[in-house]
Protein backbone atom coordinates (compact mmCIF):
# COMPACT_ATOMS: atom_id res chain seq x y z
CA UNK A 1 100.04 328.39 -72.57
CA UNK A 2 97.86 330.45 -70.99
CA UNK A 3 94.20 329.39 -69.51
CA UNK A 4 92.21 331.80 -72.03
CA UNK A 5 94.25 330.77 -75.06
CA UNK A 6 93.61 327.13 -74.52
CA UNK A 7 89.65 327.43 -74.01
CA UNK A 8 89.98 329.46 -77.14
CA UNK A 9 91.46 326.85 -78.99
CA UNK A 10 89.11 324.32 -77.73
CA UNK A 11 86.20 326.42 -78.56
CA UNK A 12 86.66 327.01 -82.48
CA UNK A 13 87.54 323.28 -82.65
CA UNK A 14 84.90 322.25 -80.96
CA UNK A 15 82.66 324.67 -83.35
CA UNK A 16 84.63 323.26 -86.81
CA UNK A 17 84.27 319.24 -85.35
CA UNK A 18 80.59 320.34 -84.37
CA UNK A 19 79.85 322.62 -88.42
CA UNK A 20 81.66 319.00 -89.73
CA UNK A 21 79.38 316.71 -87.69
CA UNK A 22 76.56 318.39 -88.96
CA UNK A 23 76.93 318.56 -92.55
CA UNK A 24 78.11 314.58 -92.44
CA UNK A 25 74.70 314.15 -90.42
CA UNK A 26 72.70 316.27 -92.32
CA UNK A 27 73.66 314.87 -95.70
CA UNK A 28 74.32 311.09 -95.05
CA UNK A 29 70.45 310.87 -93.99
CA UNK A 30 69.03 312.78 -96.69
CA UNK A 31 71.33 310.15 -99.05
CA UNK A 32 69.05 307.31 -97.18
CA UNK A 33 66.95 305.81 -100.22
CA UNK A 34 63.53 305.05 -99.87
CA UNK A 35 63.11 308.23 -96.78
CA UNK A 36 59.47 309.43 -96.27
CA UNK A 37 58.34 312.81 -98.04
CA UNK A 38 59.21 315.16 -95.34
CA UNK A 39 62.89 313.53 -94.55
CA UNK A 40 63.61 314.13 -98.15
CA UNK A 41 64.37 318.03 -97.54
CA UNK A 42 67.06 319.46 -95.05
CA UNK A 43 64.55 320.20 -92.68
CA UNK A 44 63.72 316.77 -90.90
CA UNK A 45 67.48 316.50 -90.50
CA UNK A 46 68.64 319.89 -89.29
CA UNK A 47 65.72 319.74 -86.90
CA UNK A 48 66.47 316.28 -85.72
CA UNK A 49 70.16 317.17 -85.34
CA UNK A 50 69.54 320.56 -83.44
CA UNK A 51 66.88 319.02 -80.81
CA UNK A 52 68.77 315.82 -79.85
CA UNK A 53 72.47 316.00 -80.78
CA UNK A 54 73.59 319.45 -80.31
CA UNK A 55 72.51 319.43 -76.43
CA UNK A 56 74.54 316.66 -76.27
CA UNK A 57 77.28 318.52 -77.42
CA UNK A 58 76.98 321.09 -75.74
CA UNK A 59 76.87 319.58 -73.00
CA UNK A 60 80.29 317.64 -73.77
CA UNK A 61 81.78 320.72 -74.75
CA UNK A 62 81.08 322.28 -71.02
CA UNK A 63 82.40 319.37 -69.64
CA UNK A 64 85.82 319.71 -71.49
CA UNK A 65 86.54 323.85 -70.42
CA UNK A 66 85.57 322.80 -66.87
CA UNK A 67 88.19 319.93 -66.57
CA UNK A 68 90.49 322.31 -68.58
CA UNK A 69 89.92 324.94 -65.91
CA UNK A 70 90.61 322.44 -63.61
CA UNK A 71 93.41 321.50 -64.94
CA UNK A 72 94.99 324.40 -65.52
CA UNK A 73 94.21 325.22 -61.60
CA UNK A 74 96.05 322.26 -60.24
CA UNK A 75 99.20 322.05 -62.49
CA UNK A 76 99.28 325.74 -62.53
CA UNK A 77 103.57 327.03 -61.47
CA UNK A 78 103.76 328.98 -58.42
C-alpha cells in the first residue's frame, strides 16, 4: 500500500473515532443528573472537550503518521 494511502486512511479514522468520541463525551455528561446550571447546555461540554481532550488527540494522532512514516521508511522494498 502506498505511504499516502495509508496516512489517508488513518486520518478519516482518526476524524470518525475522534466525531464518535465527542458526541459519547458530549452527551454522557450532559445525561449527569443533578449538573450545575451552566453544564446543563452543550456548551460546558464542547468547551471542556475542545480545551483538554482534543490536544490530546491531536497530539496522539501526530504520533501515529510519524511512526507510520517511519515505518513505511524502514520496511520499505528496494
Amino acid at each position: 500500500m502506498m505511504k499516502r494511502k495509508v496516512i489517508l486512511i488513518t486520518l478519516v479514522t482518526w476524524l470518525a473515532g475522534c466525531g464518535i468520541y465527542f458526541y459519547w463525551y458530549v452527551t454522557s455528561i450532559m445525561a449527569l443528573p443533578d449538573l450545575a446550571s451552566y453544564e446543563q447546555g452543550a456548551g460546558w461540554p464542547v468547551m471542556v472537550f475542545l480545551i483538554f481532550r482534543l490536544p490530546l488527540l491531536i497530539m496522539g494522532l501526530l504520533a501515529l503518521i510519524w511512526l507510520e512514516a517511519v515505518l513505511f521508511e524502514a520496511f520499505r522494498e528496494r
